[in-house]
PDB file of N, CA and C in Angstrom:
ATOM      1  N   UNK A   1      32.416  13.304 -49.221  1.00  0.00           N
ATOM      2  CA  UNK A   1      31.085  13.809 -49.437  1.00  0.00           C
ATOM      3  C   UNK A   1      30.424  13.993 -48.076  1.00  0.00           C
ATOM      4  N   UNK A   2      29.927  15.217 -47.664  1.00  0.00           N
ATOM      5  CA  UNK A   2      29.347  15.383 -46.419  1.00  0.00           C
ATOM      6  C   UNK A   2      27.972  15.559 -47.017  1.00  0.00           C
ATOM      7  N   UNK A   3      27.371  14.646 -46.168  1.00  0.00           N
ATOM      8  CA  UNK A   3      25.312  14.708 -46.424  1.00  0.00           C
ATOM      9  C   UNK A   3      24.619  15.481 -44.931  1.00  0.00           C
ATOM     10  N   UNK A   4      23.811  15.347 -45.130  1.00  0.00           N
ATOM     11  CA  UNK A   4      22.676  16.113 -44.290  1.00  0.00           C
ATOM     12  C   UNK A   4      23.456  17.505 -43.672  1.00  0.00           C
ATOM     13  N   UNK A   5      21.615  18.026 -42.613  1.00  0.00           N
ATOM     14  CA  UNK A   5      22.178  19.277 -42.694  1.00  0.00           C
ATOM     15  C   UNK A   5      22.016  19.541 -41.255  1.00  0.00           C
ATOM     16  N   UNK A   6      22.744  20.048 -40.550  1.00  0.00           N
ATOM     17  CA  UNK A   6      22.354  20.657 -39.145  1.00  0.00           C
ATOM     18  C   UNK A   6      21.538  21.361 -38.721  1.00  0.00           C
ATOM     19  N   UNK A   7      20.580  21.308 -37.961  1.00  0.00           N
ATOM     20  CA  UNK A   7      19.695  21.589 -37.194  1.00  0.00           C
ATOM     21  C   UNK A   7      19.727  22.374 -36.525  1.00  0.00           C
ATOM     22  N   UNK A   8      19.009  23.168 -35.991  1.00  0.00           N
ATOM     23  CA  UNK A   8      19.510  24.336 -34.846  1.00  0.00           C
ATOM     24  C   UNK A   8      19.562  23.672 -33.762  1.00  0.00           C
ATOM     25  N   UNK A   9      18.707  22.663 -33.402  1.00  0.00           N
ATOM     26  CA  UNK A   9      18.853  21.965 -32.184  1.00  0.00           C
ATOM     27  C   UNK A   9      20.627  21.718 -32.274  1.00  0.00           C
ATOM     28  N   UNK A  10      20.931  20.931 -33.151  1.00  0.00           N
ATOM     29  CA  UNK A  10      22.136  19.994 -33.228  1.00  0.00           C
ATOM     30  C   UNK A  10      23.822  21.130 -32.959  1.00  0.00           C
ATOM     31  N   UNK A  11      24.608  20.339 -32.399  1.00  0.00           N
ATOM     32  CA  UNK A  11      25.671  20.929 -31.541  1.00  0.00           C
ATOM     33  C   UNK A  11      26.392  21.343 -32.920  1.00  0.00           C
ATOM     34  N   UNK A  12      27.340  22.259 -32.026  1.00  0.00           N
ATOM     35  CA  UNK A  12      28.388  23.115 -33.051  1.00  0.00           C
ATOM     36  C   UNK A  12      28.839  22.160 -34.115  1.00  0.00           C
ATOM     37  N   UNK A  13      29.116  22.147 -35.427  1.00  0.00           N
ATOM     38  CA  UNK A  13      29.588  21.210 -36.514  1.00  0.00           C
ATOM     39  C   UNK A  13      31.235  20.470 -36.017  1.00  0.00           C
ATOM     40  N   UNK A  14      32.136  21.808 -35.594  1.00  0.00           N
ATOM     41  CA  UNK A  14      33.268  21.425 -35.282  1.00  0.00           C
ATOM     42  C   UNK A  14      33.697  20.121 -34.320  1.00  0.00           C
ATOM     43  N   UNK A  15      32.574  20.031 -33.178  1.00  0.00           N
ATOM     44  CA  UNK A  15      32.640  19.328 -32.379  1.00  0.00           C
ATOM     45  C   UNK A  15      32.191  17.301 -32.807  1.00  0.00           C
ATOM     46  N   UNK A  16      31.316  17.791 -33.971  1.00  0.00           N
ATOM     47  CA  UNK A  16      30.912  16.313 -34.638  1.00  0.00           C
ATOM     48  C   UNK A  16      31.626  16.027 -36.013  1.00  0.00           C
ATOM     49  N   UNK A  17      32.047  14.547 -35.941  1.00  0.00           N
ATOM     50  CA  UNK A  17      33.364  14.226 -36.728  1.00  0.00           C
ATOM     51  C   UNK A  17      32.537  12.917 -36.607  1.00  0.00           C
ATOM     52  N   UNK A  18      31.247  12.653 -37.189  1.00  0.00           N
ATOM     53  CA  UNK A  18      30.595  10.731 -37.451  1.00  0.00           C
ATOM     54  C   UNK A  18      31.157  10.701 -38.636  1.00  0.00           C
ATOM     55  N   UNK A  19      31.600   9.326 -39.148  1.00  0.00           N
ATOM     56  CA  UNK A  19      32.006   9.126 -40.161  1.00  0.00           C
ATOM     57  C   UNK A  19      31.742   8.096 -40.323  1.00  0.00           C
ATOM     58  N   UNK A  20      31.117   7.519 -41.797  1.00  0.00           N
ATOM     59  CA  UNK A  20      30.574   6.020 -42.558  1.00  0.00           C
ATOM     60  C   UNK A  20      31.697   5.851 -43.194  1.00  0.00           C
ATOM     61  N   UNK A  21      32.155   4.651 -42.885  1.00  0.00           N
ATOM     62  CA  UNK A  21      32.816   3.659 -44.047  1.00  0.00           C
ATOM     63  C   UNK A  21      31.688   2.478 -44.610  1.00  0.00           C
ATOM     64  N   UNK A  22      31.774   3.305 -45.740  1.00  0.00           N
ATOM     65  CA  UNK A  22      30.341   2.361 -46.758  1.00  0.00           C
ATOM     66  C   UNK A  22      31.555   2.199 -47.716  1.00  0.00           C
ATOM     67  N   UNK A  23      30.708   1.454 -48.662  1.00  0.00           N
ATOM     68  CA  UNK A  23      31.208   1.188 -49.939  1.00  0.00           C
ATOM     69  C   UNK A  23      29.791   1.673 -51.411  1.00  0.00           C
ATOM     70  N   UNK A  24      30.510   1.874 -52.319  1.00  0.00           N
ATOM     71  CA  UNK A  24      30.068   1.993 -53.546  1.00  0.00           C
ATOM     72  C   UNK A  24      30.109   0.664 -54.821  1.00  0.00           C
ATOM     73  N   UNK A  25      30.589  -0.066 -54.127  1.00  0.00           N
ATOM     74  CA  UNK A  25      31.003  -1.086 -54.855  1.00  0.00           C
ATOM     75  C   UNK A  25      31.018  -2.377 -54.010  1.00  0.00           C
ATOM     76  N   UNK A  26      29.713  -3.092 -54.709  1.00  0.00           N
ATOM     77  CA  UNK A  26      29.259  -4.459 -53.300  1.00  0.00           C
ATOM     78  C   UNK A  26      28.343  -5.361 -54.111  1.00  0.00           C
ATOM     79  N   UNK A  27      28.545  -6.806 -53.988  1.00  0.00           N
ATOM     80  CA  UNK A  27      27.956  -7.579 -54.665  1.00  0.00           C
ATOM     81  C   UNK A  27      26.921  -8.107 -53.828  1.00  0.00           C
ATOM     82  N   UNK A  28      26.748  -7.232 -52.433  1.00  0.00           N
ATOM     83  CA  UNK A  28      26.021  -7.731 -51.360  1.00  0.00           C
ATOM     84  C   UNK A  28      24.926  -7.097 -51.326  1.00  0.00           C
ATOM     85  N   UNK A  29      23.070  -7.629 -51.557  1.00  0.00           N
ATOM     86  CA  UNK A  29      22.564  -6.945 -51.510  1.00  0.00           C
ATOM     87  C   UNK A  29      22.155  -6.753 -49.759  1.00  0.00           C
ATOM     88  N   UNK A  30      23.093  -7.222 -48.760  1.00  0.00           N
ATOM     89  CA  UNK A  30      22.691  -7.260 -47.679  1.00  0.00           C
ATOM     90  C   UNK A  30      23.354  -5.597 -47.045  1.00  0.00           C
ATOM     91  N   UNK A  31      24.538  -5.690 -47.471  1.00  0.00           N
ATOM     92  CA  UNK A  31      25.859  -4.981 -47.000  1.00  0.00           C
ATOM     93  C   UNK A  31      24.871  -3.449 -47.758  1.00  0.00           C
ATOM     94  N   UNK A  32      24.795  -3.429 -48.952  1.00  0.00           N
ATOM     95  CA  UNK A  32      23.937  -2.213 -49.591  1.00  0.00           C
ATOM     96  C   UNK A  32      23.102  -1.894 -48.857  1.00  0.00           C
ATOM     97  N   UNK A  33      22.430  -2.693 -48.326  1.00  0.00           N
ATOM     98  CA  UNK A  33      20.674  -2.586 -47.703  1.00  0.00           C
ATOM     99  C   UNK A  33      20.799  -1.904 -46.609  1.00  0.00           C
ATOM    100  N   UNK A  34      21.785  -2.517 -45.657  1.00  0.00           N
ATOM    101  CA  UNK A  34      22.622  -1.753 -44.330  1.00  0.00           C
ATOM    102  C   UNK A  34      22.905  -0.349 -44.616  1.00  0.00           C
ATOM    103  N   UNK A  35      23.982  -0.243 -45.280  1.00  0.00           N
ATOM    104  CA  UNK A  35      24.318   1.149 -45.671  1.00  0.00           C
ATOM    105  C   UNK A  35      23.510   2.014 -46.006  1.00  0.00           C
ATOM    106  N   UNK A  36      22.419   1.541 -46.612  1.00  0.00           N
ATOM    107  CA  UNK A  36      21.494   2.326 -47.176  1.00  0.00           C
ATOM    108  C   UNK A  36      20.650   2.974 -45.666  1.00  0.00           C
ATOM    109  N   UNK A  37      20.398   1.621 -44.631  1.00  0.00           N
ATOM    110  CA  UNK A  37      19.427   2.018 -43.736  1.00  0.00           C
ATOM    111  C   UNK A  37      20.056   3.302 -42.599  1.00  0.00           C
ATOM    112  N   UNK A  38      21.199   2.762 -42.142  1.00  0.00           N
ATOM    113  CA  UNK A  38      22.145   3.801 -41.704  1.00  0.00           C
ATOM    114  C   UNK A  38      21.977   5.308 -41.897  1.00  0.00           C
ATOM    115  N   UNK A  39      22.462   5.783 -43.262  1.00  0.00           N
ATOM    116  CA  UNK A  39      22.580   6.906 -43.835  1.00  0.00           C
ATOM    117  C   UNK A  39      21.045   7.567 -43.455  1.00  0.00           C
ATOM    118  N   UNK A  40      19.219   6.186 -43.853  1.00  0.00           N
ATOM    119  CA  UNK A  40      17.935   6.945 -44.139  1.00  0.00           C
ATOM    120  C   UNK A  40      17.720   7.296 -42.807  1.00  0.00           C
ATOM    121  N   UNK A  41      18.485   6.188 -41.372  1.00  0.00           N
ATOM    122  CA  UNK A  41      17.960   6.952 -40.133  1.00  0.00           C
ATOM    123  C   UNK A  41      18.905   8.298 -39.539  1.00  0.00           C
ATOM    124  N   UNK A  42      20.369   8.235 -40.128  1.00  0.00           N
ATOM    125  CA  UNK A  42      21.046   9.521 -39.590  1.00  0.00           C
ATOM    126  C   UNK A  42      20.650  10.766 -40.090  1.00  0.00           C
ATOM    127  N   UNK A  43      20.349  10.481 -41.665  1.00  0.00           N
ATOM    128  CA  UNK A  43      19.281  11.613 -42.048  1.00  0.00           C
ATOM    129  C   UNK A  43      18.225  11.979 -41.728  1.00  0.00           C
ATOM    130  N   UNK A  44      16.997  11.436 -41.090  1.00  0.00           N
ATOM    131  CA  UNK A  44      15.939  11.414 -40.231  1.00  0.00           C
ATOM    132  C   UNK A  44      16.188  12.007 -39.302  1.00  0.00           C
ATOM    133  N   UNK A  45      16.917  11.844 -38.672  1.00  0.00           N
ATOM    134  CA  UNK A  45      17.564  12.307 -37.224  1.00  0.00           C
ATOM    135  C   UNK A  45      18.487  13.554 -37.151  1.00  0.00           C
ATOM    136  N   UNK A  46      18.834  14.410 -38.743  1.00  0.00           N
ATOM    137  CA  UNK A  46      19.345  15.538 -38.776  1.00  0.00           C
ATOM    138  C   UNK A  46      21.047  14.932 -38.629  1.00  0.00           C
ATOM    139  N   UNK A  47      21.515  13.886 -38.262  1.00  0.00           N
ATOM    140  CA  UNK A  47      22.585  14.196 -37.841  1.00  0.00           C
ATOM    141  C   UNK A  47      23.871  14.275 -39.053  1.00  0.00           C
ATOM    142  N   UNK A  48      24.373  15.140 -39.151  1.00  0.00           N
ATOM    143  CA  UNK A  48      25.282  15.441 -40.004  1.00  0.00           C
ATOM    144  C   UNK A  48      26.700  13.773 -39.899  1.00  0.00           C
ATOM    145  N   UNK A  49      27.274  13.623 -40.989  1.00  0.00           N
ATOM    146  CA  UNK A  49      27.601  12.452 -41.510  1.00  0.00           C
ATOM    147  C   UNK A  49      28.831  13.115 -42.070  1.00  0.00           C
ATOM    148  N   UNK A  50      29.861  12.134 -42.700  1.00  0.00           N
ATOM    149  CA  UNK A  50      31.010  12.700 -43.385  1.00  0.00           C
ATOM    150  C   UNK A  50      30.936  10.685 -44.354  1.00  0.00           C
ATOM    151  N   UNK A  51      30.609  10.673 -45.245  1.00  0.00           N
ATOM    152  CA  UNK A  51      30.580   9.293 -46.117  1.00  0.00           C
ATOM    153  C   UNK A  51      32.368   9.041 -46.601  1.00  0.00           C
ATOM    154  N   UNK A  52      32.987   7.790 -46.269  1.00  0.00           N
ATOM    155  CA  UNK A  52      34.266   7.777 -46.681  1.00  0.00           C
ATOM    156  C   UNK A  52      34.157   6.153 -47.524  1.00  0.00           C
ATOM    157  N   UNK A  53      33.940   6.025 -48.754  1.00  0.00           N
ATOM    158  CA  UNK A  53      33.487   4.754 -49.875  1.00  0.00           C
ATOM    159  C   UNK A  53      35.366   4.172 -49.997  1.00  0.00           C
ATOM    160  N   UNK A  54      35.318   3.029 -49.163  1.00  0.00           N
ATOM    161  CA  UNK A  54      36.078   2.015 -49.135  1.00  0.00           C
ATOM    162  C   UNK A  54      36.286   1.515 -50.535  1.00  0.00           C
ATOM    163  N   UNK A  55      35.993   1.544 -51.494  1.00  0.00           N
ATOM    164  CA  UNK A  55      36.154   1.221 -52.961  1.00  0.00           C
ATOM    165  C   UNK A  55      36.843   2.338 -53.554  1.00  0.00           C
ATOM    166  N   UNK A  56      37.150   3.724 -53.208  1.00  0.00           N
ATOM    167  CA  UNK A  56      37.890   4.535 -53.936  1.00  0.00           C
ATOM    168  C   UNK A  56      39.622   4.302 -53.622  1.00  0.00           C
ATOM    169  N   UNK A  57      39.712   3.322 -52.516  1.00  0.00           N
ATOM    170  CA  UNK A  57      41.276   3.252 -52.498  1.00  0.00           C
ATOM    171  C   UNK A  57      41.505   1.767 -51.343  1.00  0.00           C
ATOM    172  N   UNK A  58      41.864   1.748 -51.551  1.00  0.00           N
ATOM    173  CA  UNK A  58      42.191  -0.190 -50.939  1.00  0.00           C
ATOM    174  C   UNK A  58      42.490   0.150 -49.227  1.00  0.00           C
ATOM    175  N   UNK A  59      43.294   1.206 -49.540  1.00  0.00           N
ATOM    176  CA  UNK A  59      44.039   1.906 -47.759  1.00  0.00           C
ATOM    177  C   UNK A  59      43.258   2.119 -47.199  1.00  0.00           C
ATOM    178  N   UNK A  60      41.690   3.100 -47.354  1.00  0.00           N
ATOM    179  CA  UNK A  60      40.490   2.994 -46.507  1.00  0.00           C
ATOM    180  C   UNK A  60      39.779   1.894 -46.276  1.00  0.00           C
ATOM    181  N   UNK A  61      39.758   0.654 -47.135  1.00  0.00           N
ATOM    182  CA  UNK A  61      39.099  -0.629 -46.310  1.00  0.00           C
ATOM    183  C   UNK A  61      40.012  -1.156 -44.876  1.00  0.00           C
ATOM    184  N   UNK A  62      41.727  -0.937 -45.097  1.00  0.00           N
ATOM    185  CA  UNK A  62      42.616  -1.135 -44.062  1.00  0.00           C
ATOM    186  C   UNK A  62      42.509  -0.408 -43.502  1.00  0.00           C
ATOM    187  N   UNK A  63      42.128   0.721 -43.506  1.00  0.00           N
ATOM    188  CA  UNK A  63      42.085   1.841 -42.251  1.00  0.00           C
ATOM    189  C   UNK A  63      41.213   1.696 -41.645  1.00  0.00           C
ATOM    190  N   UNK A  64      39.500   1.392 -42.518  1.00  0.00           N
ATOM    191  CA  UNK A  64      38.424   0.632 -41.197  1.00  0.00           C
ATOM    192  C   UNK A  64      39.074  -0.383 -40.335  1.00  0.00           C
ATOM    193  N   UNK A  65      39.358  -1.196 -41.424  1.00  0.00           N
ATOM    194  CA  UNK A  65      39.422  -2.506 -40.499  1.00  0.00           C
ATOM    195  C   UNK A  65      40.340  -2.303 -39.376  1.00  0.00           C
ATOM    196  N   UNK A  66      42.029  -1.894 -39.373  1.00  0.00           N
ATOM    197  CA  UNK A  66      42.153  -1.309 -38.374  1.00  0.00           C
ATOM    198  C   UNK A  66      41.768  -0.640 -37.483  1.00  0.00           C
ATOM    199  N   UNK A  67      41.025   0.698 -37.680  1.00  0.00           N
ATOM    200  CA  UNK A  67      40.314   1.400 -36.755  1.00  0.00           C
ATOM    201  C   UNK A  67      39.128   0.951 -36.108  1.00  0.00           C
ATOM    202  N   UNK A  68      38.487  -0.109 -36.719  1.00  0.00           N
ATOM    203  CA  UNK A  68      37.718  -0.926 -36.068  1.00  0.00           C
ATOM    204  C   UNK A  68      37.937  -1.902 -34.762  1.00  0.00           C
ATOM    205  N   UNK A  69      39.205  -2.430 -35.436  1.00  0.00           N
ATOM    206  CA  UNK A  69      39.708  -3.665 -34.718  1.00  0.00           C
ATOM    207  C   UNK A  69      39.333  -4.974 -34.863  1.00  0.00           C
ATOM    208  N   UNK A  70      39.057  -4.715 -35.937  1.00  0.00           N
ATOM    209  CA  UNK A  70      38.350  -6.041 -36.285  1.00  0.00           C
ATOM    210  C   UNK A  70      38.915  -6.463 -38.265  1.00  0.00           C
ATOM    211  N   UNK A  71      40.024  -7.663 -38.013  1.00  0.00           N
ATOM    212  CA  UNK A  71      40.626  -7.300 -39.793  1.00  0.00           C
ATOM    213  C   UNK A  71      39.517  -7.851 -40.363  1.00  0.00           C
ATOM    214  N   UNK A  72      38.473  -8.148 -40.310  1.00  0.00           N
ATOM    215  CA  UNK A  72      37.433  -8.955 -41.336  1.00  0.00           C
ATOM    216  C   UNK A  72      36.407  -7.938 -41.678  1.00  0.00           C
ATOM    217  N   UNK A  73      36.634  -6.615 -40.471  1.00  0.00           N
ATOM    218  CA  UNK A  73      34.738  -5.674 -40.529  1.00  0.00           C
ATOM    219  C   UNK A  73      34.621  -5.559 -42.041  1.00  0.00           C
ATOM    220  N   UNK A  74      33.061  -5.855 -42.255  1.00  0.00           N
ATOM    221  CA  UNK A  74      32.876  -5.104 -43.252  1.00  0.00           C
ATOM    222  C   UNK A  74      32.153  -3.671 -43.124  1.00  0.00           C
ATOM    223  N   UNK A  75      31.542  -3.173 -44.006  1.00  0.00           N
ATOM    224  CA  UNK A  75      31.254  -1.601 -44.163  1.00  0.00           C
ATOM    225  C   UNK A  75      29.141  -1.905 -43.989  1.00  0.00           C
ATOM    226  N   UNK A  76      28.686  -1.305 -43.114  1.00  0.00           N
ATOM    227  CA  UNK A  76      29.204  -0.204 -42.484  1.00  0.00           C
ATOM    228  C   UNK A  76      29.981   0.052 -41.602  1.00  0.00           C
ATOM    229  N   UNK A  77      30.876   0.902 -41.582  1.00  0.00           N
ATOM    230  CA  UNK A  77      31.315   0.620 -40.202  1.00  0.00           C
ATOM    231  C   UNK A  77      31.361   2.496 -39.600  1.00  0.00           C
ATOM    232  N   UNK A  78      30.731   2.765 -38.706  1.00  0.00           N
ATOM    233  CA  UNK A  78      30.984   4.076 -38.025  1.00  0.00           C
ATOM    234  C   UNK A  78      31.555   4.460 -36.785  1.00  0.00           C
ATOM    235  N   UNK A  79      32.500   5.411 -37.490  1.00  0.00           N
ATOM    236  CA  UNK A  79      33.334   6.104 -35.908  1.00  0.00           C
ATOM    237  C   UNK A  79      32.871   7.944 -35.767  1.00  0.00           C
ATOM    238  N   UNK A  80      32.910   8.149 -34.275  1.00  0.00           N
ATOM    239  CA  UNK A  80      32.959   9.590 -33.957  1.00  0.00           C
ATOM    240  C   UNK A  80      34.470   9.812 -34.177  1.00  0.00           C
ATOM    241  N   UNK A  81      35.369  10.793 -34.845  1.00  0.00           N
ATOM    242  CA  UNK A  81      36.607  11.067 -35.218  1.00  0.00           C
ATOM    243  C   UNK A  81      37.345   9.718 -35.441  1.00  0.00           C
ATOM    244  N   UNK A  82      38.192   9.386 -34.210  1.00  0.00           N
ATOM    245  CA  UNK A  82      39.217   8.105 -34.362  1.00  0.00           C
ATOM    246  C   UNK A  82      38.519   6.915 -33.334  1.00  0.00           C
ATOM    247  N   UNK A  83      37.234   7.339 -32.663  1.00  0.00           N
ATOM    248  CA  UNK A  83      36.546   6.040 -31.815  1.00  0.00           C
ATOM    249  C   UNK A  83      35.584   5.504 -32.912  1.00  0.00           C
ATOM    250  N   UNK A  84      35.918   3.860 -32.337  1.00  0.00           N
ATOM    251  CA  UNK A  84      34.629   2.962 -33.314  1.00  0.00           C
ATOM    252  C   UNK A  84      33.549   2.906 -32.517  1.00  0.00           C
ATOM    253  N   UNK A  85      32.491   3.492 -32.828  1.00  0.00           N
ATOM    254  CA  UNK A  85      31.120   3.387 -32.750  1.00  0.00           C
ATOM    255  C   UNK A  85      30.284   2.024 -32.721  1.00  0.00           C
ATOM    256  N   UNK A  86      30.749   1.431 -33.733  1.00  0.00           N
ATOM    257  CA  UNK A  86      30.529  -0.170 -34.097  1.00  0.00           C
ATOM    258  C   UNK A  86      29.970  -0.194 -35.220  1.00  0.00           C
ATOM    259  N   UNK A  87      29.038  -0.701 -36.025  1.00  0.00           N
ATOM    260  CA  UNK A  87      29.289  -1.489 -37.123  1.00  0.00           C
ATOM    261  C   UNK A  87      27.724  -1.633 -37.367  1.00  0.00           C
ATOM    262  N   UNK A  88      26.866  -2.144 -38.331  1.00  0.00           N
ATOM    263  CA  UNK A  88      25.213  -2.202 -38.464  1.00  0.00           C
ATOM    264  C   UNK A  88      24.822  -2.725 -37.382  1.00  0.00           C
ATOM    265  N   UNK A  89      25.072  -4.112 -36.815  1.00  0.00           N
ATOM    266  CA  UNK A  89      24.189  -4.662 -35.934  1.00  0.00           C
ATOM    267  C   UNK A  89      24.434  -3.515 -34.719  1.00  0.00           C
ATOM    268  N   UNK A  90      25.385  -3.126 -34.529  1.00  0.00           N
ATOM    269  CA  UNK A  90      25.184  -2.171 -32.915  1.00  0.00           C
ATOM    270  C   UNK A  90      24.651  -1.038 -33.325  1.00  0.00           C
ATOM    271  N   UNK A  91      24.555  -0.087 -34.600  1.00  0.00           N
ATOM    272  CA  UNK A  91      23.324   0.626 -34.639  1.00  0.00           C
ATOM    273  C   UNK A  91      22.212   0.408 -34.574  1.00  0.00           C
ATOM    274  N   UNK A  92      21.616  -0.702 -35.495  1.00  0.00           N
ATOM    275  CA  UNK A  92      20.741  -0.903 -35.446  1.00  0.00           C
ATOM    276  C   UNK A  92      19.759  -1.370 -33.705  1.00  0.00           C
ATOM    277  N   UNK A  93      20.342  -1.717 -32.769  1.00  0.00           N
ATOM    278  CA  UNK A  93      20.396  -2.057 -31.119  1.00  0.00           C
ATOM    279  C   UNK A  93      20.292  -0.697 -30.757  1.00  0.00           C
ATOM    280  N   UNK A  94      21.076   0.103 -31.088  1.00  0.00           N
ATOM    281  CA  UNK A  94      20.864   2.003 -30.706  1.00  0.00           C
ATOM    282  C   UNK A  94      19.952   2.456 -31.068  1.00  0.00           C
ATOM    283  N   UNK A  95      19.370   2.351 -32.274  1.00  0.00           N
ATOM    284  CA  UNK A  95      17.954   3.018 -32.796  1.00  0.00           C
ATOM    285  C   UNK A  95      17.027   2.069 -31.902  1.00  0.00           C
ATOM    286  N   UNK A  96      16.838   0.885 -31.882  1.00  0.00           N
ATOM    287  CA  UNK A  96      15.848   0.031 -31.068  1.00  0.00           C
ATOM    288  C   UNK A  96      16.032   1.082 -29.730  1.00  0.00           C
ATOM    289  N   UNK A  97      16.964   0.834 -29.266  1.00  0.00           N
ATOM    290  CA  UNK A  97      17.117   1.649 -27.708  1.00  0.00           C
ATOM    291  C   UNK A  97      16.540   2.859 -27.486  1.00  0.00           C
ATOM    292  N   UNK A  98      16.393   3.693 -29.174  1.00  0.00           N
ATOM    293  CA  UNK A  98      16.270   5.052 -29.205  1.00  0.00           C
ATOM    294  C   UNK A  98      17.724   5.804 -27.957  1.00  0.00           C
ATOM    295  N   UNK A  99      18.792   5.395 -28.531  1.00  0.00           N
ATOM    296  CA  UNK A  99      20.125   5.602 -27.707  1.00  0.00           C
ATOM    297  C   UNK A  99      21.302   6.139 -29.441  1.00  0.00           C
ATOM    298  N   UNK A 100      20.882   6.887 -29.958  1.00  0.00           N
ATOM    299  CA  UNK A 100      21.341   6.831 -31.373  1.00  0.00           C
ATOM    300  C   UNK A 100      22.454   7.633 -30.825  1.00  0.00           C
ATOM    301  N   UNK A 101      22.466   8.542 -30.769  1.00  0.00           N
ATOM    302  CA  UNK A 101      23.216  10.088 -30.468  1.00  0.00           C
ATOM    303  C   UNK A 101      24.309   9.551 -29.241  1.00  0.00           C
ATOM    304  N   UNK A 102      23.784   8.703 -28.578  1.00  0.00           N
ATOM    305  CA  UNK A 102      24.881   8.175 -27.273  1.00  0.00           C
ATOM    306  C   UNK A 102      26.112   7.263 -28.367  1.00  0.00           C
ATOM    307  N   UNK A 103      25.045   6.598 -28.807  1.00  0.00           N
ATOM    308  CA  UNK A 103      25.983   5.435 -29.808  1.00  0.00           C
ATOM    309  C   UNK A 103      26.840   6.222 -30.747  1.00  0.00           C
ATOM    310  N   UNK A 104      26.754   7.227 -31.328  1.00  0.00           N
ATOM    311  CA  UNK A 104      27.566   8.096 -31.776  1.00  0.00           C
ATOM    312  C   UNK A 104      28.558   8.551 -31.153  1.00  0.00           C
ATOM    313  N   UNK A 105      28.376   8.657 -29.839  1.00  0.00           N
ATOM    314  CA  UNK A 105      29.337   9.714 -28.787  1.00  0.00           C
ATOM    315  C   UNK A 105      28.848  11.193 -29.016  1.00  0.00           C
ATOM    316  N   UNK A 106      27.938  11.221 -29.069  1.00  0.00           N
ATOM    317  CA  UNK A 106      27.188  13.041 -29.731  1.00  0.00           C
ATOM    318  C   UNK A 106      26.620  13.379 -28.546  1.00  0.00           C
ATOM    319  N   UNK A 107      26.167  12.593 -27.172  1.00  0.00           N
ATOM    320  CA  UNK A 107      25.658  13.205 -26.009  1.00  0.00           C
ATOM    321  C   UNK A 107      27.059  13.304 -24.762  1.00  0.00           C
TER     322      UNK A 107
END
């Protein structure tokens, strides 16, 4: 599922590859709350997203966690293509910074 929409400001589509590993399926109202905040500031911010829900197949929670590097991450977890970005608490430190788009790898 790809959300939001590009901007004229915002760079060629081809070149941006952010991707959420969220889940759809969470007994956490913490882990929800995250995901949720993520998605309301990348949408705010125009920046186009690609959502990949770790609950539709067991191999994408192993593929975060691998691609993370971390076997415990939980979701959120965001990468630009195959780099990890990091995970809620280091977005959330990027929006404080107003450093969002760096933390992406988008500048």
């Amino acid at each position: 599922m790809l959300l939001s929409v590009l901007s004229e400001s915002s760079r060629d589509s081809s070149k941006m590859s952010v991707k959420v590993y969220y889940t759809t399926v969470t007994g956490s109202r913490e882990v929800k709350s995250q995901q949720s905040e993520v998605m309301r500031v990348m949408d705010g911010k125009g920046i186009t997203y690609e959502l990949i829900d770790i609950a539709q197949n067991n191999s994408l929670k192993e593929e975060m966690r691998i691609k993370s590097g971390n076997p415990k991450a939980l979701p959120p977890q965001i990468f630009n293509g195959e780099q990890h970005c990091g995970g809620y608490e280091d977005f959330v430190e990027a929006v404080e910074m107003a450093d969002v788009r760096k933390f992406l790898k988008l500048d």
